[in-house]
C-alpha atoms as a PDB file:
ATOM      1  CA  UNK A   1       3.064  20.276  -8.262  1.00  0.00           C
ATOM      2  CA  UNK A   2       2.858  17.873  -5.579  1.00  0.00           C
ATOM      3  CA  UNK A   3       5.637  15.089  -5.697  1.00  0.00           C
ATOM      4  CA  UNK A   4       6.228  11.413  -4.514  1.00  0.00           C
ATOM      5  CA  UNK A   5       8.985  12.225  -1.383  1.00  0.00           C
ATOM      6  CA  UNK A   6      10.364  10.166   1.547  1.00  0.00           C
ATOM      7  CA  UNK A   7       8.410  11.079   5.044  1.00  0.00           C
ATOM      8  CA  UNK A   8       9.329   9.552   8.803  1.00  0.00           C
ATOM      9  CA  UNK A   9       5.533   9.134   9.194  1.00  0.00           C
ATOM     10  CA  UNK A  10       4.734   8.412   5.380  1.00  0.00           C
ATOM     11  CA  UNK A  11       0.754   7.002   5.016  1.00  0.00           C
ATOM     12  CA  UNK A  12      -0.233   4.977   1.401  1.00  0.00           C
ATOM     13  CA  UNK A  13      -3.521   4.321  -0.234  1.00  0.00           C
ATOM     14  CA  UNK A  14      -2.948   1.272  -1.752  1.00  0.00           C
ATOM     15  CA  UNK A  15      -6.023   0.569  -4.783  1.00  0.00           C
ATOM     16  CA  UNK A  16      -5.902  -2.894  -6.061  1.00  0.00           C
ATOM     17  CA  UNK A  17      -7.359  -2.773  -9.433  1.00  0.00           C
ATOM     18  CA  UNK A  18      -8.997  -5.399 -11.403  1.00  0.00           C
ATOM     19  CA  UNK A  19     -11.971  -7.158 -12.683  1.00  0.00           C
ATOM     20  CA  UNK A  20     -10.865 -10.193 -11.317  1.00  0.00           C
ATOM     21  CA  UNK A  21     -10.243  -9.646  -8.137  1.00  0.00           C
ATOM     22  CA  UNK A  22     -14.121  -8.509  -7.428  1.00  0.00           C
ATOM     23  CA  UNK A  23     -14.888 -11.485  -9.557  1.00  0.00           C
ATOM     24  CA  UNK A  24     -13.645 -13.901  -7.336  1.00  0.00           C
ATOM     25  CA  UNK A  25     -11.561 -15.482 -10.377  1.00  0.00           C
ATOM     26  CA  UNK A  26      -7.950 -14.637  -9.017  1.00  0.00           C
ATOM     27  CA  UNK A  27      -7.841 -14.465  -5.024  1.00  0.00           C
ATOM     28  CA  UNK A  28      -5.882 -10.770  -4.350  1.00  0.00           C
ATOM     29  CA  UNK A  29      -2.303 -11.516  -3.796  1.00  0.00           C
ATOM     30  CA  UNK A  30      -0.869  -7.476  -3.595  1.00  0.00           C
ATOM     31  CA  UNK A  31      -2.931  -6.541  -1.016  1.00  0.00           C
ATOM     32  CA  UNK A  32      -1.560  -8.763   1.659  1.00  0.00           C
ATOM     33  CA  UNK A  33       1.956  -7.858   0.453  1.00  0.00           C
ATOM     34  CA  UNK A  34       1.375  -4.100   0.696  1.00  0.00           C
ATOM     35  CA  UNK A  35       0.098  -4.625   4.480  1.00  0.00           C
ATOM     36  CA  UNK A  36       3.088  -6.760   5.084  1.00  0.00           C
ATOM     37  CA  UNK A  37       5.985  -4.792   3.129  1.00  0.00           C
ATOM     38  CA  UNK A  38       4.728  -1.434   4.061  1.00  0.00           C
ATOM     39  CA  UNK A  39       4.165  -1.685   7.837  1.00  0.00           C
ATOM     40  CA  UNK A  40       8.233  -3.354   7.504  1.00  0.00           C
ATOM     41  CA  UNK A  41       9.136  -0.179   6.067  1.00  0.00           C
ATOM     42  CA  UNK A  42       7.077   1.766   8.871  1.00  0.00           C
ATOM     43  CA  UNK A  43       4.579   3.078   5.998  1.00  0.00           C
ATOM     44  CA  UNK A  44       1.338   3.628   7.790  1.00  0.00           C
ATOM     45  CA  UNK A  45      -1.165   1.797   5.143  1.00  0.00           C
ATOM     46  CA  UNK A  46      -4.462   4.048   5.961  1.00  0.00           C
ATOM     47  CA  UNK A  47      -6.535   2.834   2.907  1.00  0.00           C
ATOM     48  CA  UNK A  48      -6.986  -0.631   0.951  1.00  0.00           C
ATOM     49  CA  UNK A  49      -9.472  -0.652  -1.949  1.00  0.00           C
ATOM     50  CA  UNK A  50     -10.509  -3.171  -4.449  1.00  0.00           C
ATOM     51  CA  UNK A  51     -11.870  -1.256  -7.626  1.00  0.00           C
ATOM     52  CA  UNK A  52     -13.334  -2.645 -11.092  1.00  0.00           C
ATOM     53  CA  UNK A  53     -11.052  -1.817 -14.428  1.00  0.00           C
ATOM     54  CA  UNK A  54     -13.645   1.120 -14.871  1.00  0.00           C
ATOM     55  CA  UNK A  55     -11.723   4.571 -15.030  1.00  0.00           C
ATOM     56  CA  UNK A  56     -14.523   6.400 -13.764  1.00  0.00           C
ATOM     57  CA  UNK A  57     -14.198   4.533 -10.514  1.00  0.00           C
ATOM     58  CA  UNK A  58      -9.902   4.848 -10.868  1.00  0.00           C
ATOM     59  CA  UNK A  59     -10.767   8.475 -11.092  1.00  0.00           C
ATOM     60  CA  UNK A  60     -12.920   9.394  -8.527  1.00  0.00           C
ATOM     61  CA  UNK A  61     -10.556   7.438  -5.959  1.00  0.00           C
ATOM     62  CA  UNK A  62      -6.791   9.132  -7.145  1.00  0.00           C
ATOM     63  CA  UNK A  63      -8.549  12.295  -7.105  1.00  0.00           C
ATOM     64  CA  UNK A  64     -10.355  11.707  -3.572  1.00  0.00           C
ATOM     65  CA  UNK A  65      -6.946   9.899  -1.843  1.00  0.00           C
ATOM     66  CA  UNK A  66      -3.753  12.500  -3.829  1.00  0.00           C
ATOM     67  CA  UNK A  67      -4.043  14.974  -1.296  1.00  0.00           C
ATOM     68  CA  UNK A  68      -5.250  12.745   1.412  1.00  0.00           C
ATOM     69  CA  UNK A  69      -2.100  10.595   1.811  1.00  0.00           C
ATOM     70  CA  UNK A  70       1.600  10.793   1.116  1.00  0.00           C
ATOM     71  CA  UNK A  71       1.266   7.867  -1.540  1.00  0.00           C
ATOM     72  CA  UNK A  72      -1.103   6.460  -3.481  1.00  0.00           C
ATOM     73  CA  UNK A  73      -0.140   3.168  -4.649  1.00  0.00           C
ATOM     74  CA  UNK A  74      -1.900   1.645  -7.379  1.00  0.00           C
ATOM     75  CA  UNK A  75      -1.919  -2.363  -8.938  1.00  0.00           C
ATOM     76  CA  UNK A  76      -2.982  -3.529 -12.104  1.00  0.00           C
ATOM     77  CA  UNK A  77      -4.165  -2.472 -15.347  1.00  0.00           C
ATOM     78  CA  UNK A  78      -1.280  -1.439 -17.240  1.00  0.00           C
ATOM     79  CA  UNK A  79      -1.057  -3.884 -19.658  1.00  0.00           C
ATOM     80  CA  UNK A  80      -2.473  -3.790 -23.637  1.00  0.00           C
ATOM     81  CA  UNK A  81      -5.515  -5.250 -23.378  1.00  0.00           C
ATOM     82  CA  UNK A  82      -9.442  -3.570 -23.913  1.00  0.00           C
ATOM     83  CA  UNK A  83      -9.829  -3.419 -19.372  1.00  0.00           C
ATOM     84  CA  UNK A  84      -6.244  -2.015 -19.101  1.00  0.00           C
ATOM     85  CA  UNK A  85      -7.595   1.294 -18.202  1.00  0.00           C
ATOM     86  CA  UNK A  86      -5.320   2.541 -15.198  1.00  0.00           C
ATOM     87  CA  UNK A  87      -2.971   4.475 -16.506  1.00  0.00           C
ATOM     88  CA  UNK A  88      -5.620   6.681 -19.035  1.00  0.00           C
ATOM     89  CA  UNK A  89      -7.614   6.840 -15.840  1.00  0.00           C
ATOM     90  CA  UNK A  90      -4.568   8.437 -14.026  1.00  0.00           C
ATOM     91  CA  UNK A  91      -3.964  10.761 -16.616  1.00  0.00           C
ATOM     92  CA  UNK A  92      -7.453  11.988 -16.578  1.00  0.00           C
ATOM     93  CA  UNK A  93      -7.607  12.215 -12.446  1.00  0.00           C
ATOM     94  CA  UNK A  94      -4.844  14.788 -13.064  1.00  0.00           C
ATOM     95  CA  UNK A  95      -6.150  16.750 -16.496  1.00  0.00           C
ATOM     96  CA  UNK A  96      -3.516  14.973 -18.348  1.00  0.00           C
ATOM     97  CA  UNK A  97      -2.923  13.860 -21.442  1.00  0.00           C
ATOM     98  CA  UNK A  98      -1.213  10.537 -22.739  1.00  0.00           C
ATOM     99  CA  UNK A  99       2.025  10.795 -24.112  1.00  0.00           C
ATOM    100  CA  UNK A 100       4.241   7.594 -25.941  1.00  0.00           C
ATOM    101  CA  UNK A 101       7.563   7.266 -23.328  1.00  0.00           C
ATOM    102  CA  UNK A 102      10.285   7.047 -25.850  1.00  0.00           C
ATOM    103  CA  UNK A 103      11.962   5.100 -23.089  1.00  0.00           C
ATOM    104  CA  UNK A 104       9.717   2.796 -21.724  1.00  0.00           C
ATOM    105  CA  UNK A 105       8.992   1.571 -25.599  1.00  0.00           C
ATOM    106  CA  UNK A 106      12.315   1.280 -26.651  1.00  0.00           C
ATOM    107  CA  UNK A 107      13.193  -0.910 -23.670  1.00  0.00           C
ATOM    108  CA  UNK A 108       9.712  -2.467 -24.326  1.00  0.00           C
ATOM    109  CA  UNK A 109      10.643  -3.352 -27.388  1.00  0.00           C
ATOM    110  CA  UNK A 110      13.978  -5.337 -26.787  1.00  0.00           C
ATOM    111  CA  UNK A 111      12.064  -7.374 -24.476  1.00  0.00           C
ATOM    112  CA  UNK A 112       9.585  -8.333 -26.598  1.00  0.00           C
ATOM    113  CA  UNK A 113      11.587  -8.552 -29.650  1.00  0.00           C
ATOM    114  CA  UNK A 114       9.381  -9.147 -32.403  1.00  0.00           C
ATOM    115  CA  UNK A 115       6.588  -9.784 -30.530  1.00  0.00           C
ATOM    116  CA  UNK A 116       6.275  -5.416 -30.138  1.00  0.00           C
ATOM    117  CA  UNK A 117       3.597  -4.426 -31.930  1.00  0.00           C
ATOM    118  CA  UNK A 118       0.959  -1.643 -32.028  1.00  0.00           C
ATOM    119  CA  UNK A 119      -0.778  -3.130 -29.097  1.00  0.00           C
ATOM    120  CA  UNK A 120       2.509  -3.450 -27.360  1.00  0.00           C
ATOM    121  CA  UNK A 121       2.759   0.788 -27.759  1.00  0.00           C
ATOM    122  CA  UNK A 122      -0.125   0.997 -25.474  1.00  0.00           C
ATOM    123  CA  UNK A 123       2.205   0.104 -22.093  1.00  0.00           C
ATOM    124  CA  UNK A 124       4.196   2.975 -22.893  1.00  0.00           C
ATOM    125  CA  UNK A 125       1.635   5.478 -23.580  1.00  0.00           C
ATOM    126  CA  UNK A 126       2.053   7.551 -19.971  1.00  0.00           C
ATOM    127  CA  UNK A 127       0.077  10.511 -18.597  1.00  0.00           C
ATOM    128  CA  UNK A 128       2.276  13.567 -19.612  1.00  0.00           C
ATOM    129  CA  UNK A 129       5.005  14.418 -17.416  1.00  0.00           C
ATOM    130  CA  UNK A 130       4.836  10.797 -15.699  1.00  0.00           C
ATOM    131  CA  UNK A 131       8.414   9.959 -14.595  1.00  0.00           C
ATOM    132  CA  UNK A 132       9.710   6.354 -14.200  1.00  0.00           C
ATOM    133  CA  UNK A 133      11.778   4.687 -11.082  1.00  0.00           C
ATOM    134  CA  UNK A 134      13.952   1.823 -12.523  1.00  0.00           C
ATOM    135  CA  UNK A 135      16.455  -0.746 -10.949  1.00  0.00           C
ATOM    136  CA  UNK A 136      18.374  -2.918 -12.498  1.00  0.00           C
ATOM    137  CA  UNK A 137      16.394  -5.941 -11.362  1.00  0.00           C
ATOM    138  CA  UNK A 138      12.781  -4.583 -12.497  1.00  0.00           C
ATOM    139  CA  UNK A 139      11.037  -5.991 -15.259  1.00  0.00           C
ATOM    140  CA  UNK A 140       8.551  -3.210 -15.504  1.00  0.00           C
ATOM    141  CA  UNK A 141       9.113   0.563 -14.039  1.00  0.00           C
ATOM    142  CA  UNK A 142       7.054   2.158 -11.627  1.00  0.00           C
ATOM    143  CA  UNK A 143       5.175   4.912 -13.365  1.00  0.00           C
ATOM    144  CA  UNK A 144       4.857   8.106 -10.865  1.00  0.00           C
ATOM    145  CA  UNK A 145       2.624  10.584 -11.265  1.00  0.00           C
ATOM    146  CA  UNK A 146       2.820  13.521  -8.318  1.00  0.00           C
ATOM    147  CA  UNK A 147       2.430  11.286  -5.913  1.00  0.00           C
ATOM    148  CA  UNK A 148       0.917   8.191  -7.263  1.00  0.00           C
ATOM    149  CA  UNK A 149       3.181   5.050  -7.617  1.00  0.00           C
ATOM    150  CA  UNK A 150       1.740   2.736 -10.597  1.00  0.00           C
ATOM    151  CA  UNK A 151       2.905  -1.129 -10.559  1.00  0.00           C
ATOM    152  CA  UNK A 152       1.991  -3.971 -12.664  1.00  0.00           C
ATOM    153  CA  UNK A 153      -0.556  -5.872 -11.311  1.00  0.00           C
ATOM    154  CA  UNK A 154       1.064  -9.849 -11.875  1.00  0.00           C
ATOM    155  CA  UNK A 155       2.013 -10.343  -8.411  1.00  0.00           C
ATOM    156  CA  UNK A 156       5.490 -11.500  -9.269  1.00  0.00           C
ATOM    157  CA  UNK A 157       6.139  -8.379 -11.619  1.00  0.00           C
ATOM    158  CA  UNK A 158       4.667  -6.419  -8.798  1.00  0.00           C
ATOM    159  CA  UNK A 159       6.055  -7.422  -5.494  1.00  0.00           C
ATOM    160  CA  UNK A 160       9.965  -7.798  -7.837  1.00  0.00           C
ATOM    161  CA  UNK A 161       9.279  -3.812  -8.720  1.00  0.00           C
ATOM    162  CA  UNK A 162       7.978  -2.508  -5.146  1.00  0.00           C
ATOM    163  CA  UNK A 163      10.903  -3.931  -3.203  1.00  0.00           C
ATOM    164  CA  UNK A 164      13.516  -3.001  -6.082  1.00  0.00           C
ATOM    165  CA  UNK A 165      12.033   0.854  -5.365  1.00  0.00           C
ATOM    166  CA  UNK A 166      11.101   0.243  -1.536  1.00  0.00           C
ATOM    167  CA  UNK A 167      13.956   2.348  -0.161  1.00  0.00           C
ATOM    168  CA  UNK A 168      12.282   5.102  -1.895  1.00  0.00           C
ATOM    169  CA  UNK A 169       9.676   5.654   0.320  1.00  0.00           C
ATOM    170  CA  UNK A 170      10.353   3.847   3.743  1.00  0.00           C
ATOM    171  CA  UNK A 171       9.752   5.514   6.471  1.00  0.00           C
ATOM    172  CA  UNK A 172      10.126   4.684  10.273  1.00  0.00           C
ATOM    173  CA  UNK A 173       9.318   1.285  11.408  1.00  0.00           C
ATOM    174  CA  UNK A 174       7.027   0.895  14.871  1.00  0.00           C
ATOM    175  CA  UNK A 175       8.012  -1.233  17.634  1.00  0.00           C
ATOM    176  CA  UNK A 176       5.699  -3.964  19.130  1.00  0.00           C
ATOM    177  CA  UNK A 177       4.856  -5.580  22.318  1.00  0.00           C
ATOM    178  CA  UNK A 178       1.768  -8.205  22.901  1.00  0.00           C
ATOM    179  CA  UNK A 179       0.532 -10.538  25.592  1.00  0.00           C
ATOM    180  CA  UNK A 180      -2.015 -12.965  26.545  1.00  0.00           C
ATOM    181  CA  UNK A 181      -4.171 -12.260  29.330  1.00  0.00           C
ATOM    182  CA  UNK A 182      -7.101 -14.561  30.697  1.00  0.00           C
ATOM    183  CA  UNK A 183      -9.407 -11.553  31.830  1.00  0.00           C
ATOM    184  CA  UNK A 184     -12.554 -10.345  29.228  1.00  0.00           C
ATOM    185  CA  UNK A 185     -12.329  -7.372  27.017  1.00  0.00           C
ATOM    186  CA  UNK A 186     -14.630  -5.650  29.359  1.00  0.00           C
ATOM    187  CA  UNK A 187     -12.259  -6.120  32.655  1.00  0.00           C
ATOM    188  CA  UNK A 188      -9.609  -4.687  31.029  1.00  0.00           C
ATOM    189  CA  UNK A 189     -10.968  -1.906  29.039  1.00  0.00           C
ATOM    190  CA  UNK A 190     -11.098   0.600  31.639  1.00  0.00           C
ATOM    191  CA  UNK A 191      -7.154  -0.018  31.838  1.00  0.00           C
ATOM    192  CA  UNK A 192      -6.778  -0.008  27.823  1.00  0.00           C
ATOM    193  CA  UNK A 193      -8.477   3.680  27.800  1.00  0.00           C
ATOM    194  CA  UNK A 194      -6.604   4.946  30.463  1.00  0.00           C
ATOM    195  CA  UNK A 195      -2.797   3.929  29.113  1.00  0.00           C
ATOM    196  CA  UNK A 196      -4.578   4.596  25.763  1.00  0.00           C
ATOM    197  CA  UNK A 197      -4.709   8.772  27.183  1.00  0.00           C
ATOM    198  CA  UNK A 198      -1.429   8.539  29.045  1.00  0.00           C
ATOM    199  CA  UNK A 199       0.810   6.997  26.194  1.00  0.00           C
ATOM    200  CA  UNK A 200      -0.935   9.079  23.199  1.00  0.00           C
ATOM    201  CA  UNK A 201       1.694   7.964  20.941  1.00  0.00           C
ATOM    202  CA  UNK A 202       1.669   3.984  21.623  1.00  0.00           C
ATOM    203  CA  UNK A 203      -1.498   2.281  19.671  1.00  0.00           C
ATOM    204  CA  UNK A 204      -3.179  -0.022  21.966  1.00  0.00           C
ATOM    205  CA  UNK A 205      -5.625  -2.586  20.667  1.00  0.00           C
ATOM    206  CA  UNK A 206      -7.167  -5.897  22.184  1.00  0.00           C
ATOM    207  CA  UNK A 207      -8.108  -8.997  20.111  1.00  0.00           C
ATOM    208  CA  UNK A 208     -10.134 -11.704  21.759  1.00  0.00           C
ATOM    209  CA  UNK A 209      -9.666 -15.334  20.909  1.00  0.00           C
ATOM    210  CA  UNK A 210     -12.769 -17.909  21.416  1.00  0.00           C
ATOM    211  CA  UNK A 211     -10.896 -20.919  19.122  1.00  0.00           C
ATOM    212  CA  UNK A 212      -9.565 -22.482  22.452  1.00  0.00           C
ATOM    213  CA  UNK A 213     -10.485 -22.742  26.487  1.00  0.00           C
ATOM    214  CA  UNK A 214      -9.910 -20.506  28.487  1.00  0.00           C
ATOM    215  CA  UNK A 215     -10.701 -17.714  25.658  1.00  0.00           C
ATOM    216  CA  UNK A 216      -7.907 -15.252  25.865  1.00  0.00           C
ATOM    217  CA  UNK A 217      -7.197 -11.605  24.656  1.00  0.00           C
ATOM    218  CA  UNK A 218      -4.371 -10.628  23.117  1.00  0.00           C
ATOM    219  CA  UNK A 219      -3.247  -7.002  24.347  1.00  0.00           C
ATOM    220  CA  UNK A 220      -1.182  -5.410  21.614  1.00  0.00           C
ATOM    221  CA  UNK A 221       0.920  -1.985  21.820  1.00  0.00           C
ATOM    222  CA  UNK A 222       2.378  -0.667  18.782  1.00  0.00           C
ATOM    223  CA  UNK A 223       4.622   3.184  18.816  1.00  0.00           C
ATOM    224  CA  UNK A 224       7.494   4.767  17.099  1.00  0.00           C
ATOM    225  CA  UNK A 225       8.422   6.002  20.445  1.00  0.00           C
ATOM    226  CA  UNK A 226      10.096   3.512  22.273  1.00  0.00           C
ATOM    227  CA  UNK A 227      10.516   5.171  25.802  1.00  0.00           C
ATOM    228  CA  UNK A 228       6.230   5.042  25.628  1.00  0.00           C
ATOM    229  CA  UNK A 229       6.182   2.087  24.683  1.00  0.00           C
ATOM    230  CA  UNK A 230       8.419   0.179  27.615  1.00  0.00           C
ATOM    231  CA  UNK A 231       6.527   2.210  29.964  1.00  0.00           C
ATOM    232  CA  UNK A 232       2.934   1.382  28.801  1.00  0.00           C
ATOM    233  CA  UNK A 233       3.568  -2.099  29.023  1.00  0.00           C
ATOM    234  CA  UNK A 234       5.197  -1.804  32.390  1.00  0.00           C
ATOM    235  CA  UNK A 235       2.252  -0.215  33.391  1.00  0.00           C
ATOM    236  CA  UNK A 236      -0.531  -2.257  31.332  1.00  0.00           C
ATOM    237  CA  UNK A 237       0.352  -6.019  31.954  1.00  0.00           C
ATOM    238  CA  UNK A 238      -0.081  -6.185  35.676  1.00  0.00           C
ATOM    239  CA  UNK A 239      -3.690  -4.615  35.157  1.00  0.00           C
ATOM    240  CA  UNK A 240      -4.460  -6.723  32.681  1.00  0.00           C
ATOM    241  CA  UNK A 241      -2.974  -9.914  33.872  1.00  0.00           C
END
């Protein structure tokens, strides 16, 4: 059985999952803190969807990115509500059934007090096996199933739970140089391709900008290797300058 473990060059699939998202009613808050708090932890983020609260969709995508990536992280649709169909989806992507965490309700149930109710039940009904990484400052648990890391999908709950856990699964953080230069994408490109095959592990990318005059590019290197990255620059800026 494959299992949620710590890697130096750890990659995510991050699904975002909800209704109202695609709907335009709620703008997506835990995608842009996934692309900021993973690439902090040096977590290469390879994959961002946005998926409906449909579980054959949920399905099809744990299935297609479980074996793809070292995580998959997943937001949204745990709650007790009729479109809170992650966690049965999950369940299913694995040939699981759903089994009530003993746990998860009992702690469910102090927090609600006497608001736990049948309804409430369905939060803690997990896909069999489905272990649970708590801190003392979490709200809500993440659920883990292999490798798939379930959060709440309220922005607060979720960005409180993923940096309670974030230790977890950081990896190595990349170093980063930029600069400005006044030349054109196509003056410097020959030079981009050429430190690009020299300095295989530095990540080279160029980003014009027309918003002002003179239009600029921005020349960015990226690498976990910091000797290749001081000496692509040294070697890159002049050219491009």
């Amino acid at each position: 059985m494959r299992t949620a473990k710590t890697s130096a060059m750890a990659t995510v699939a991050a699904l975002i999952i909800g209704n109202e998202i695609l709907s335009g009613k709620f703008d997506d808050e835990n995608g842009p803190f996934l692309i900021r708090r993973l690439r902090e932890l040096g977590v290469d983020l390879k994959r961002l969807v946005v998926l409906p609260d449909e579980a054959p969709a949920i399905i099809e995508e744990v299935r297609s990115c479980t074996d793809r990536y070292t995580y998959v992280i997943t937001t949204g649709g745990v709650g007790p509500t009729h479109d809170d169909v992650t966690l049965p989806a999950i369940a299913e992507a694995f040939g699981r059934g759903l089994e009530r965490h003993a746990e998860l309700g009992r702690r469910l149930a102090e927090k609600l007090g006497t608001r736990f109710n049948e309804a409430a039940w369905r939060m803690a009904e997990l896909p069999a096996g489905a272990a649970l990484w708590w801190e003392e400052s979490m709200y809500w648990p993440v659920v883990v199933v292999e490798n798939v890391l379930i959060f709440p999908g309220v922005p607060m709950l979720m960005s409180r739970s993923f940096d309670a856990v974030s230790s977890r699964i950081a990896g190595s953080p990349l170093s980063a140089r930029r600069f400005t230069t006044l030349k054109s994408e196509p003056e410097v490109a020959d030079a981009l391709t050429e430190a690009s095959q020299r300095w295989s592990t530095v990540l080279i990318g160029s980003y014009p900008r027309y918003e002002a005059k003179p239009h600029t590019v921005i020349i960015t290197m990226e690498s976990r290797d910091l000797d290749a990255l001081n000496e692509c620059e040294a070697w890159l800026a002049p050219r491009c300058g």
